[in-house]
PDB file of N, CA and C in Angstrom:
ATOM      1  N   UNK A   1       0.819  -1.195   0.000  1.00  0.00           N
ATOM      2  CA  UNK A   1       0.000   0.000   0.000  1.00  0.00           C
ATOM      3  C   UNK A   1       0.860   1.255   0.000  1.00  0.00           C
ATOM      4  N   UNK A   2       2.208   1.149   0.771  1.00  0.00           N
ATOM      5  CA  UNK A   2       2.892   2.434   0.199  1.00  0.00           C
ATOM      6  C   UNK A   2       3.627   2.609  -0.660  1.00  0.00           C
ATOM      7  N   UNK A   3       3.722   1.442  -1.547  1.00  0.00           N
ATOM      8  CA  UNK A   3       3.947   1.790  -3.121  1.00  0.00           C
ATOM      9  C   UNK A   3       2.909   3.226  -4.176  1.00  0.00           C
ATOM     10  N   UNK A   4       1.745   2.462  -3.483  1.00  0.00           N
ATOM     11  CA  UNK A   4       0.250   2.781  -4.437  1.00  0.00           C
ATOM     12  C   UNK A   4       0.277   4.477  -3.963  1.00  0.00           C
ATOM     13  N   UNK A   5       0.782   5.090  -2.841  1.00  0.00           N
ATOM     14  CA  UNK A   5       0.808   6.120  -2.616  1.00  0.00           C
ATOM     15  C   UNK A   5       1.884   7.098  -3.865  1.00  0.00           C
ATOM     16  N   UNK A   6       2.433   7.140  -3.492  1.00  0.00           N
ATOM     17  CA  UNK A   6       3.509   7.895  -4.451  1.00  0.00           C
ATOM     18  C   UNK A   6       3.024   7.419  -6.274  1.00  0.00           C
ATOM     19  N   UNK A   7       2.761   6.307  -6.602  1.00  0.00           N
ATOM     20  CA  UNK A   7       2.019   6.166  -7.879  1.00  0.00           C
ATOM     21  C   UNK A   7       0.672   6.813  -7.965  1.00  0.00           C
ATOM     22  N   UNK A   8      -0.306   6.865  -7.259  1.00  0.00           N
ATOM     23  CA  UNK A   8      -1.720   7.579  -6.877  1.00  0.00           C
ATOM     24  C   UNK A   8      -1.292   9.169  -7.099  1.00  0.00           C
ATOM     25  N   UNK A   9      -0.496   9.972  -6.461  1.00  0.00           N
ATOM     26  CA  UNK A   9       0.306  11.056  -6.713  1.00  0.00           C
ATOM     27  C   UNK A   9       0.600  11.461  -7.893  1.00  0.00           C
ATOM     28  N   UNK A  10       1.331  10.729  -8.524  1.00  0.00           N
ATOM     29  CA  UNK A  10       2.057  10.867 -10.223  1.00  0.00           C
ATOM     30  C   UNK A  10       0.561  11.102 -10.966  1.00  0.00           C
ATOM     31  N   UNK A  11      -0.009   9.850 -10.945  1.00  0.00           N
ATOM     32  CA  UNK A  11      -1.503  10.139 -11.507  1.00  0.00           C
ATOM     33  C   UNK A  11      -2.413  11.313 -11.717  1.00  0.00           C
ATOM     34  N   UNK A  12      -2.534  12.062 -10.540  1.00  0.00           N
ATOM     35  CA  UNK A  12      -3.115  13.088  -9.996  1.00  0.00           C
ATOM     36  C   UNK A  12      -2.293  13.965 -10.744  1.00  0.00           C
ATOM     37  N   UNK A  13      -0.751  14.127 -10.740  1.00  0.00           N
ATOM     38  CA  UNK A  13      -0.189  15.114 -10.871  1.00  0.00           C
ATOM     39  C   UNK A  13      -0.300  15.089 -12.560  1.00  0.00           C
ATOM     40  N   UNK A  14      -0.559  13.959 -13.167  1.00  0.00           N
ATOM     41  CA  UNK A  14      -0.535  13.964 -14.805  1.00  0.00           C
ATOM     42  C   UNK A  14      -1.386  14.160 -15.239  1.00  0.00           C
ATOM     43  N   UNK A  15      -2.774  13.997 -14.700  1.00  0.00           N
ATOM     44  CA  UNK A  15      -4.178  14.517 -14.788  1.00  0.00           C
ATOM     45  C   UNK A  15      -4.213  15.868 -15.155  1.00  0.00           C
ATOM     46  N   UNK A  16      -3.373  16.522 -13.595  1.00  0.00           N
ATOM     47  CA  UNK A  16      -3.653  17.749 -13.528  1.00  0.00           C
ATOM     48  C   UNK A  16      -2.940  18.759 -14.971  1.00  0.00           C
ATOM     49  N   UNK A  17      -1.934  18.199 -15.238  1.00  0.00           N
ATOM     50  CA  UNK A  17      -1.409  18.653 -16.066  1.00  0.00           C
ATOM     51  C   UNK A  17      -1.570  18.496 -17.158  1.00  0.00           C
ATOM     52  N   UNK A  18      -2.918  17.377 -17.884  1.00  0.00           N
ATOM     53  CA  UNK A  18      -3.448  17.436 -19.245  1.00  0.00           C
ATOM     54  C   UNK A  18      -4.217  18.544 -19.357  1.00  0.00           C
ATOM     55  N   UNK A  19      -5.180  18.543 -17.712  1.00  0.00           N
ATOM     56  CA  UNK A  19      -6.125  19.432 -17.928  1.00  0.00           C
ATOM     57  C   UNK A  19      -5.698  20.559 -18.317  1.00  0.00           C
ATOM     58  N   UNK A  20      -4.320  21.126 -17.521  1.00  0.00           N
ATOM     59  CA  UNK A  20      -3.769  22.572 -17.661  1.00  0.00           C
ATOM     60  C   UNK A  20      -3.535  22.532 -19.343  1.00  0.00           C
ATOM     61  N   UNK A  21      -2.990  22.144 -19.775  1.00  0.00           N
ATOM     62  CA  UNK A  21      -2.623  22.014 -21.414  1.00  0.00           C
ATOM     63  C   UNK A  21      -3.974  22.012 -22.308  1.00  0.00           C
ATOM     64  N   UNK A  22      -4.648  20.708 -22.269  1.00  0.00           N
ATOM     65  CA  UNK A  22      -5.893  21.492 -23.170  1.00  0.00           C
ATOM     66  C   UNK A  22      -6.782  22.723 -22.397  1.00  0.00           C
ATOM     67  N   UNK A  23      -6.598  23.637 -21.636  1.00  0.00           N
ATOM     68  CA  UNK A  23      -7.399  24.302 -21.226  1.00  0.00           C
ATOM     69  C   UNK A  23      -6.296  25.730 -21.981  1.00  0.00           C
ATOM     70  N   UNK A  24      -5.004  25.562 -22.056  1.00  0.00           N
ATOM     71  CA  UNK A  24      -3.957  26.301 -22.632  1.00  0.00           C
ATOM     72  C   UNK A  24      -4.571  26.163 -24.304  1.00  0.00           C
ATOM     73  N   UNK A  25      -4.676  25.173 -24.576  1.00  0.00           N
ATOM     74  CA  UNK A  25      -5.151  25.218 -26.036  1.00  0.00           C
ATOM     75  C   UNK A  25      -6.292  25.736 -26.644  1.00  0.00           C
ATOM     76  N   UNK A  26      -7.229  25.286 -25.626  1.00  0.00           N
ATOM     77  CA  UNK A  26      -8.294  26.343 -25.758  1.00  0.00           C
ATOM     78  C   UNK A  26      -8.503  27.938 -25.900  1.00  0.00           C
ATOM     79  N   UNK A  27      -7.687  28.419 -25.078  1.00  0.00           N
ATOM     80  CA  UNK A  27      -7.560  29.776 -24.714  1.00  0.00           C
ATOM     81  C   UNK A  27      -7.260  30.329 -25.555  1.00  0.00           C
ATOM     82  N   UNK A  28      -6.436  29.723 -26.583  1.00  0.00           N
ATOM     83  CA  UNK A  28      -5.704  30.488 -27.818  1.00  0.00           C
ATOM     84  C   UNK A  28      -3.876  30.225 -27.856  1.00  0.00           C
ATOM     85  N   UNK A  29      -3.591  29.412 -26.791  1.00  0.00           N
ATOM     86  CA  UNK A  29      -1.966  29.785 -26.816  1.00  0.00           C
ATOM     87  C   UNK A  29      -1.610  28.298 -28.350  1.00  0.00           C
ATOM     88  N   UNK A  30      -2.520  27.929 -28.415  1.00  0.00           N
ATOM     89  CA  UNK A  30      -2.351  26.934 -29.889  1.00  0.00           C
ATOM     90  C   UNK A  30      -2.052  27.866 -30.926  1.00  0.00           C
ATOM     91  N   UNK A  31      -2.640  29.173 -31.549  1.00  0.00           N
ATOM     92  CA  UNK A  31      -2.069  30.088 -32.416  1.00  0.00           C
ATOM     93  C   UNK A  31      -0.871  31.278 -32.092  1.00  0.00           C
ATOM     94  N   UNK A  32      -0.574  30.897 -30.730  1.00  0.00           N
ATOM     95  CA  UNK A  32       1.221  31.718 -30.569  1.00  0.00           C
ATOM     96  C   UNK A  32       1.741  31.634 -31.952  1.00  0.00           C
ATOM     97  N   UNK A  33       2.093  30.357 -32.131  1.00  0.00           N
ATOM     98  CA  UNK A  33       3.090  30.065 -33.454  1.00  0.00           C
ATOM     99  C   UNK A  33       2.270  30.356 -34.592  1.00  0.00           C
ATOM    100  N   UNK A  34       1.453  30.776 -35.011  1.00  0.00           N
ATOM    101  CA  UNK A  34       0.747  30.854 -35.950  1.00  0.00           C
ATOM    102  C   UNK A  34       1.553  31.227 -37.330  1.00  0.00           C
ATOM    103  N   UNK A  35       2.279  30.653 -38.134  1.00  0.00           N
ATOM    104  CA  UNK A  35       2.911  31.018 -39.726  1.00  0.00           C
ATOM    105  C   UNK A  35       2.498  31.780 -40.417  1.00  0.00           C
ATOM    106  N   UNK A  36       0.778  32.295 -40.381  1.00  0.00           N
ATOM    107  CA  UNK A  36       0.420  32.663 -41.084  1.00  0.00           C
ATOM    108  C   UNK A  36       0.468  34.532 -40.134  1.00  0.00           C
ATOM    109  N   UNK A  37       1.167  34.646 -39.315  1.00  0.00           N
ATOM    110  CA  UNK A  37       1.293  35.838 -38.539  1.00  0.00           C
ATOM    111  C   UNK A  37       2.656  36.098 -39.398  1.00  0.00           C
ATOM    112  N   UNK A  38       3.613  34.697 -38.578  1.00  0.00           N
ATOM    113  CA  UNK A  38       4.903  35.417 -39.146  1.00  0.00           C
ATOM    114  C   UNK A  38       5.449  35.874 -40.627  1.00  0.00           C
ATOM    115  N   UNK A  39       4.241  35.049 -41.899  1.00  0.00           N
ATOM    116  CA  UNK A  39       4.662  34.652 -43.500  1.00  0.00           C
ATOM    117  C   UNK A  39       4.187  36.588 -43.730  1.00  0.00           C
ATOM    118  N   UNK A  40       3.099  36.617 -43.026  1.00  0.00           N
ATOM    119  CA  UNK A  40       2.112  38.113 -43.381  1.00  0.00           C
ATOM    120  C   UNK A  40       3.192  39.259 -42.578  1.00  0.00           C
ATOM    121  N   UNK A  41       3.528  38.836 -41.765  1.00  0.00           N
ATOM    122  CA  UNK A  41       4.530  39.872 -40.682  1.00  0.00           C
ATOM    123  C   UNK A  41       5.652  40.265 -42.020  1.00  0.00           C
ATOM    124  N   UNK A  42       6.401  39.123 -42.315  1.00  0.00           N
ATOM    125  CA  UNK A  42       7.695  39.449 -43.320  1.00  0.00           C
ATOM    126  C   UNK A  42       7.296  39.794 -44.845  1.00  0.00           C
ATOM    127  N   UNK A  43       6.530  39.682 -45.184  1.00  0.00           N
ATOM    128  CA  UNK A  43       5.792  40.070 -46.465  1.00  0.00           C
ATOM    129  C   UNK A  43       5.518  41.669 -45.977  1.00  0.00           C
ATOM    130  N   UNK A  44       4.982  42.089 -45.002  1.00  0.00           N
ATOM    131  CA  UNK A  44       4.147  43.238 -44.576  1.00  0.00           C
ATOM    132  C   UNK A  44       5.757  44.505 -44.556  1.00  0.00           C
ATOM    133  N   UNK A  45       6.306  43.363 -44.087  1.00  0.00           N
ATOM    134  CA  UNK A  45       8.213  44.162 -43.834  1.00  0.00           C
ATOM    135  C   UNK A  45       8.453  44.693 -45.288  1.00  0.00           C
ATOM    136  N   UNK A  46       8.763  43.744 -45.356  1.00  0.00           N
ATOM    137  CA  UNK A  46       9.510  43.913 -46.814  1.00  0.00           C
ATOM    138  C   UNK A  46       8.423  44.284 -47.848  1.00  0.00           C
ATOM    139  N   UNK A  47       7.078  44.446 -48.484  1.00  0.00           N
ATOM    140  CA  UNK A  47       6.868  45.318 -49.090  1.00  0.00           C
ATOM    141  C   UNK A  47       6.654  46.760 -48.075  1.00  0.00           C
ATOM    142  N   UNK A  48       6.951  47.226 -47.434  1.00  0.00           N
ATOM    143  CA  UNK A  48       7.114  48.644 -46.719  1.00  0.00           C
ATOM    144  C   UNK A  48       8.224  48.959 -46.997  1.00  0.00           C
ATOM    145  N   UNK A  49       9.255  48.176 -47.369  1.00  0.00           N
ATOM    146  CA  UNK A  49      10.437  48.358 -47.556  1.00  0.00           C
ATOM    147  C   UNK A  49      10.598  48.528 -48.882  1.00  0.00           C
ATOM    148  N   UNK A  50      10.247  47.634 -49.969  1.00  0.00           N
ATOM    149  CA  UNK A  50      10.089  48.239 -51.373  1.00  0.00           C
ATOM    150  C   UNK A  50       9.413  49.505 -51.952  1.00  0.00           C
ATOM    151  N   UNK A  51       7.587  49.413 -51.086  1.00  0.00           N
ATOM    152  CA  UNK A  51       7.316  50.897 -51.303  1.00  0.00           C
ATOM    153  C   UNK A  51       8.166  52.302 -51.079  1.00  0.00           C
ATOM    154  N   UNK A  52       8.920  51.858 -49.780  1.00  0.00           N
ATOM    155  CA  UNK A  52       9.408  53.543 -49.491  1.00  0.00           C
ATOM    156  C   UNK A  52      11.000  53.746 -50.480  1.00  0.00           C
ATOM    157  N   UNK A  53      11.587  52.414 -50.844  1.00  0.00           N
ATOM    158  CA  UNK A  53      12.525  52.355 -51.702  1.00  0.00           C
ATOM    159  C   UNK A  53      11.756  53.179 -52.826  1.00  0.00           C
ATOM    160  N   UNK A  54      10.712  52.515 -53.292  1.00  0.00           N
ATOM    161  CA  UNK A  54       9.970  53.149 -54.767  1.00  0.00           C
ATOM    162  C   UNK A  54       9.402  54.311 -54.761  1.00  0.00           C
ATOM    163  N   UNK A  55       9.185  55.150 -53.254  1.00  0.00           N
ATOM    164  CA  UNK A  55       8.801  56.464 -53.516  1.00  0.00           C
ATOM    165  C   UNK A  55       9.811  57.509 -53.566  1.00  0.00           C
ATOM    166  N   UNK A  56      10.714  56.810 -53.367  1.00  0.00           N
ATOM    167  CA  UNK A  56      11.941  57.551 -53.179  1.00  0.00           C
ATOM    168  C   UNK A  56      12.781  57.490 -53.899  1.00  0.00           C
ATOM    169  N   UNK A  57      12.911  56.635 -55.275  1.00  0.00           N
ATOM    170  CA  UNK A  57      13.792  56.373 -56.448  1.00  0.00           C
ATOM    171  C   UNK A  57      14.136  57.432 -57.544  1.00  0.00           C
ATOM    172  N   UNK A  58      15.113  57.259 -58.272  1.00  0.00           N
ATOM    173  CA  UNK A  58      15.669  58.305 -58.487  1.00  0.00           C
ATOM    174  C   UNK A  58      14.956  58.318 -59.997  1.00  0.00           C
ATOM    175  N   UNK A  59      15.162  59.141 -60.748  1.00  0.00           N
ATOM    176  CA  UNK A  59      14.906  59.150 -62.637  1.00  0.00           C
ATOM    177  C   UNK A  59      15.575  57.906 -63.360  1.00  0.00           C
ATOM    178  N   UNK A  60      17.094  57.778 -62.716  1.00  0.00           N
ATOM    179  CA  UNK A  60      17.476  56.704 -63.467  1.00  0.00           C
ATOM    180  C   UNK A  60      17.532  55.401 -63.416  1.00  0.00           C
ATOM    181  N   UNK A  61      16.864  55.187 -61.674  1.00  0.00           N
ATOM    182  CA  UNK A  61      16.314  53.563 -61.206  1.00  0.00           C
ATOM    183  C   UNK A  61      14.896  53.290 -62.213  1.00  0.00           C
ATOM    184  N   UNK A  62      14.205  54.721 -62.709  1.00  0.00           N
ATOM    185  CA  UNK A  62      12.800  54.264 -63.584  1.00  0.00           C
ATOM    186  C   UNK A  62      12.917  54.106 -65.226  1.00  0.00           C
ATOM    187  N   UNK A  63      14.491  55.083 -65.325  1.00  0.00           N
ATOM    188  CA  UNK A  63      14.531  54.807 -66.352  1.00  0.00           C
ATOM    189  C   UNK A  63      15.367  53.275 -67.140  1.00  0.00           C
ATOM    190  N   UNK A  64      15.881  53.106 -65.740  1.00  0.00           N
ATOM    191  CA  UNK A  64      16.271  51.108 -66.181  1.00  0.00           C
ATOM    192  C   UNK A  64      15.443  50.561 -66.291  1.00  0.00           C
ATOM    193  N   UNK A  65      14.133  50.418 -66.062  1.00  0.00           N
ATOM    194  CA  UNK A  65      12.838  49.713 -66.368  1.00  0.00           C
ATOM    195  C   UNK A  65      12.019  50.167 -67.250  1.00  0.00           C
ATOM    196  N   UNK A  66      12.655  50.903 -68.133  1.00  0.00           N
ATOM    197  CA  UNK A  66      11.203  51.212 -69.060  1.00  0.00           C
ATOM    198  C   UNK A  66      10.645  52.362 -68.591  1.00  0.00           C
ATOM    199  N   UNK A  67      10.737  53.004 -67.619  1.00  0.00           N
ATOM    200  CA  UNK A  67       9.719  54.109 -67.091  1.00  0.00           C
ATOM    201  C   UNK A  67       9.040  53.931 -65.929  1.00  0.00           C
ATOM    202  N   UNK A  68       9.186  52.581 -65.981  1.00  0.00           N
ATOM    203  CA  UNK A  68       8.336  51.658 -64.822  1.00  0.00           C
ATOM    204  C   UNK A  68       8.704  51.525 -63.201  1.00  0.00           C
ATOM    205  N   UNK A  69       8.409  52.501 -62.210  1.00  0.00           N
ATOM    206  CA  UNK A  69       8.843  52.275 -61.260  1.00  0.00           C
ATOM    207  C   UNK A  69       8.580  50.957 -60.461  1.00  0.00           C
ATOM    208  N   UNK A  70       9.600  50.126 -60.610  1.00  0.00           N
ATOM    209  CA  UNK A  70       9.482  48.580 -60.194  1.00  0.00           C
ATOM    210  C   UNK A  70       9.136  48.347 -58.836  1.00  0.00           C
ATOM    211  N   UNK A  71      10.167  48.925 -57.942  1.00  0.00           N
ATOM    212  CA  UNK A  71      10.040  48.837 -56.749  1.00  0.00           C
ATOM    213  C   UNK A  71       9.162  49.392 -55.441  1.00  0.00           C
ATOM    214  N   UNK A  72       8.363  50.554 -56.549  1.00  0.00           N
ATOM    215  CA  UNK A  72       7.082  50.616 -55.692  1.00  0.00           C
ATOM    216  C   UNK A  72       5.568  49.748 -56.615  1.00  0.00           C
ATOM    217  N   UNK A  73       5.801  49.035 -57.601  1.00  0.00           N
ATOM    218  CA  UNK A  73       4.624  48.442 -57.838  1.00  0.00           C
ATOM    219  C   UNK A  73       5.421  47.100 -56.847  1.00  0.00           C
ATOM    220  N   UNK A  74       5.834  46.697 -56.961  1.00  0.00           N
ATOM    221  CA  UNK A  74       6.514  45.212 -56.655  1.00  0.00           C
ATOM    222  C   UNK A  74       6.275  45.670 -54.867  1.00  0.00           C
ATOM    223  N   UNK A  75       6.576  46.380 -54.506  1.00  0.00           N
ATOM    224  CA  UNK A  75       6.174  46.608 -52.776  1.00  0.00           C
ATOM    225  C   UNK A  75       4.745  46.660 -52.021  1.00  0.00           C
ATOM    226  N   UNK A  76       3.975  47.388 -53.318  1.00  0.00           N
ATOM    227  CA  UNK A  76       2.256  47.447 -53.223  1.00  0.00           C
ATOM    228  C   UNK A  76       1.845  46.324 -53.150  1.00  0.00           C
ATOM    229  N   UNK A  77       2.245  45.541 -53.776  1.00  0.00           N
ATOM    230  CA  UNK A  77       1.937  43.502 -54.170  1.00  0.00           C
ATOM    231  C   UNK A  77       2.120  42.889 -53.264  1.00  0.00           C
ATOM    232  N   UNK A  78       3.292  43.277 -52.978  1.00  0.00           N
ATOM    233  CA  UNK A  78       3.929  42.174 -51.234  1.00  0.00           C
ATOM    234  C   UNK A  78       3.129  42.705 -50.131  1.00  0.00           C
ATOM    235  N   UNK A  79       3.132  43.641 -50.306  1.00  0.00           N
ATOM    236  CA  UNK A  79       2.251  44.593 -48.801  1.00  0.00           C
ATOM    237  C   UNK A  79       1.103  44.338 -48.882  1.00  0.00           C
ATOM    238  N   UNK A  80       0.258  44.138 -50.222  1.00  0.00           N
ATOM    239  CA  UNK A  80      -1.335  43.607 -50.095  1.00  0.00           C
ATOM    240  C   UNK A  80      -0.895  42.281 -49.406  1.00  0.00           C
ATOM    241  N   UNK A  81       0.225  41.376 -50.390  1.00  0.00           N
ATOM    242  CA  UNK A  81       0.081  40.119 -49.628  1.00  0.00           C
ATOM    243  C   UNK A  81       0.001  39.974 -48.328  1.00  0.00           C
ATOM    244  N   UNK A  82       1.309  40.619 -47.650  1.00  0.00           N
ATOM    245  CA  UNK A  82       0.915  40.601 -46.375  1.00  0.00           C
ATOM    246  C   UNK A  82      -0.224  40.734 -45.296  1.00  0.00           C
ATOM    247  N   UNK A  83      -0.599  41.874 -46.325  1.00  0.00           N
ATOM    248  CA  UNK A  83      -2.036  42.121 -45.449  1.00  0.00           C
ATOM    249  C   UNK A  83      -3.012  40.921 -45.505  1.00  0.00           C
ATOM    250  N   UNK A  84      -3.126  40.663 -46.499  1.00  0.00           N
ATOM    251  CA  UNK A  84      -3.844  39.306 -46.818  1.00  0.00           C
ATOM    252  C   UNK A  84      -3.646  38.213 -45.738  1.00  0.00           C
ATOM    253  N   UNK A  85      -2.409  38.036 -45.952  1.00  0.00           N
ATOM    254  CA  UNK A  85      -2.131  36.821 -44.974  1.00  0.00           C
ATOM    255  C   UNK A  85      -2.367  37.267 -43.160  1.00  0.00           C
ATOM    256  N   UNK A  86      -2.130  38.987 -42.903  1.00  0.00           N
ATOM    257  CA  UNK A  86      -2.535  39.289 -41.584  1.00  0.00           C
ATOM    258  C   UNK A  86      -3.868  39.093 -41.352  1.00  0.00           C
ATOM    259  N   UNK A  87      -4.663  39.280 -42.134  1.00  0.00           N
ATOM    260  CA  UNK A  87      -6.068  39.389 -42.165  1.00  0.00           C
ATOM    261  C   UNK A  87      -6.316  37.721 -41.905  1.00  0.00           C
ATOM    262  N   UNK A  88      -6.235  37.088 -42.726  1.00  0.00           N
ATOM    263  CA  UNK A  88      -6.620  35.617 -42.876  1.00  0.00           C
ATOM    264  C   UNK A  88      -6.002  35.542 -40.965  1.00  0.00           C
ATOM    265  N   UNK A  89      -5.174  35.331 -40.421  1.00  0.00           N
ATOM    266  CA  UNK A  89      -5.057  35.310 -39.463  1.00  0.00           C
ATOM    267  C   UNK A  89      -6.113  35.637 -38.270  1.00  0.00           C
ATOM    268  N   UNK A  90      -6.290  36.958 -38.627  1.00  0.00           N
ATOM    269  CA  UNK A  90      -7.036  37.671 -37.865  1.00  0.00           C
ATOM    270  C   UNK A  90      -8.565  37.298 -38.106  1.00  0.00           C
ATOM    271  N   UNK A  91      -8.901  36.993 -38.794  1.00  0.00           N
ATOM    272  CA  UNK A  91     -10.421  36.830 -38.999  1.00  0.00           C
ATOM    273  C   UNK A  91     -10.939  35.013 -39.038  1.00  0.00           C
ATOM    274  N   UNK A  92      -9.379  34.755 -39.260  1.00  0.00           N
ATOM    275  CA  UNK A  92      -9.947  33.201 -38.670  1.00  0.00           C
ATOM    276  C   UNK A  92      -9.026  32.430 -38.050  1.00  0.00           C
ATOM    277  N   UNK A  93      -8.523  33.035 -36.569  1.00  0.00           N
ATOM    278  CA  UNK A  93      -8.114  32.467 -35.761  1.00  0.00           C
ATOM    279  C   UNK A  93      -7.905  30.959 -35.681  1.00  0.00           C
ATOM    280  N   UNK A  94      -6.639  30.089 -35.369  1.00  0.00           N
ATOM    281  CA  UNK A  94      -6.458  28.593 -34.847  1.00  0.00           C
ATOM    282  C   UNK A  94      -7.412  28.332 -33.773  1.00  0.00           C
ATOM    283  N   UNK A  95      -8.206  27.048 -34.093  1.00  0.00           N
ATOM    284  CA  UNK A  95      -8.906  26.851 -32.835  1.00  0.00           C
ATOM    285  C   UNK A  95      -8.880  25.530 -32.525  1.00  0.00           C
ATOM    286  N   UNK A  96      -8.602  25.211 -30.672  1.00  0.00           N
ATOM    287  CA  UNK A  96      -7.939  24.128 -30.587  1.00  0.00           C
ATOM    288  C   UNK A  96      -8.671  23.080 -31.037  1.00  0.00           C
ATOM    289  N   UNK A  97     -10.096  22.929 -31.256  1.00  0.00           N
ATOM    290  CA  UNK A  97     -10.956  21.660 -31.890  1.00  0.00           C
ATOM    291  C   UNK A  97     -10.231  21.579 -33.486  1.00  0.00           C
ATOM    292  N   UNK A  98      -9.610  22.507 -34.325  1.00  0.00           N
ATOM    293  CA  UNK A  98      -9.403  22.274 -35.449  1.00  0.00           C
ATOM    294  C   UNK A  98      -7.823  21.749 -35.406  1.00  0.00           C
ATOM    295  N   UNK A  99      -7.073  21.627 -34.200  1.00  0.00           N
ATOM    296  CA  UNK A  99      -5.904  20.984 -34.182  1.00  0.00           C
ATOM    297  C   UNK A  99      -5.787  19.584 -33.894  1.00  0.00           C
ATOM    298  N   UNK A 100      -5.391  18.773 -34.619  1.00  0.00           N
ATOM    299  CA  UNK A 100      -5.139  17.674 -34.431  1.00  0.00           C
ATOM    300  C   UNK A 100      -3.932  17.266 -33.930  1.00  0.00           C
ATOM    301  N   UNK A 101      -3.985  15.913 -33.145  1.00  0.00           N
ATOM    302  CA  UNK A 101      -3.031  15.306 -31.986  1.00  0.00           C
ATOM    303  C   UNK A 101      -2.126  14.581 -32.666  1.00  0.00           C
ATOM    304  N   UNK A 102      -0.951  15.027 -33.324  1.00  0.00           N
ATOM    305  CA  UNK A 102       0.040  14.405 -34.175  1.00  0.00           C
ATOM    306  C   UNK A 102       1.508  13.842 -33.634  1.00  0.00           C
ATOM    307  N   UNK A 103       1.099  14.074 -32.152  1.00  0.00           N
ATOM    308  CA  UNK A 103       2.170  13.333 -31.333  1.00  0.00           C
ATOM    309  C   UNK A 103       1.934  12.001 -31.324  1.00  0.00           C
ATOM    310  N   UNK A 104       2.713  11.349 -32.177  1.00  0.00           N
ATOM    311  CA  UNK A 104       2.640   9.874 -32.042  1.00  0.00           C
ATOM    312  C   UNK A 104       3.518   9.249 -30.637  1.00  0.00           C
ATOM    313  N   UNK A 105       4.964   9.933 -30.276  1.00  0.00           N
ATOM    314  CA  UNK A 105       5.444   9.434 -29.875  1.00  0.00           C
ATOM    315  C   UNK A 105       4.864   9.048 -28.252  1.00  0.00           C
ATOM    316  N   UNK A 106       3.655   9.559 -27.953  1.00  0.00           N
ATOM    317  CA  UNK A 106       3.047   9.015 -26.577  1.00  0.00           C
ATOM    318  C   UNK A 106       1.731   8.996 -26.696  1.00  0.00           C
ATOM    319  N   UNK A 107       1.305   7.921 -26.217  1.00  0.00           N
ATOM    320  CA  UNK A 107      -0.023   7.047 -26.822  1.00  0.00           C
ATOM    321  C   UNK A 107      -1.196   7.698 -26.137  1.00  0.00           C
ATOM    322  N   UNK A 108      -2.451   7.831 -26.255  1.00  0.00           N
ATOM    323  CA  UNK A 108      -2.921   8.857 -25.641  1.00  0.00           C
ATOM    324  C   UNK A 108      -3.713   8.060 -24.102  1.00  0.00           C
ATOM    325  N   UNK A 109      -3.681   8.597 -23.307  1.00  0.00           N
ATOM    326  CA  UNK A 109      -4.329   8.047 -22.086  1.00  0.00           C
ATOM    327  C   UNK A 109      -5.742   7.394 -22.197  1.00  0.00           C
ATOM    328  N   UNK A 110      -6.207   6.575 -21.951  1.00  0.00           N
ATOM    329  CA  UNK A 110      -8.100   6.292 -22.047  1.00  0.00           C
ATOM    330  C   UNK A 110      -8.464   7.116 -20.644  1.00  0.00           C
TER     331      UNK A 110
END
């Protein structure tokens, strides 16, 4: 019987700590990592970074293209993208019922 003590314990204590985790998943900490923050974040960078390159270019950066100021159409594009991809984020949040349990390496409790 004082084996069953200290095992009865572990139990309790692993319980407690599924509950804490899917109740973490629920909450939202499942979209911390969200890709589609960071893909829209660096897209959002870097066309801000082409636009202000392209408002600021000289006669003869437009006149290597034809006339065509490249680097502020090419920055407008990335920066919609980004936004795109911030938005998609934002308007449809990770939710932990739509995550699936792809940890194989530990079998799941009954």
């Amino acid at each position: 019987m004082a084996n069953s003590d200290p095992e009865r314990q572990a139990r309790e204590q692993i319980a407690k700590t599924e509950e804490a985790e899917a109740r973490d998943r629920a909450t939202g900490m499942a979209s911390l990592f969200d890709l589609r923050m960071v893909i829209g974040g660096l897209l959002a960078l870097d066309g801000l970074t082409l636009t202000v390159m392209g408002v600021f270019a000289s006669d003869d950066a437009k006149a290597k293209a034809a006339g065509i100021n490249i680097n502020l159409w090419a920055g407008l594009v990335i920066l919609a993208g980004g936004a795109i991809f911030l938005a998609w984020a934002a308007l449809r949040p990770l939710r932990a019922e739509d995550l699936q349990d792809t940890d194989t390496d530990h079998p799941k409790a009954d």
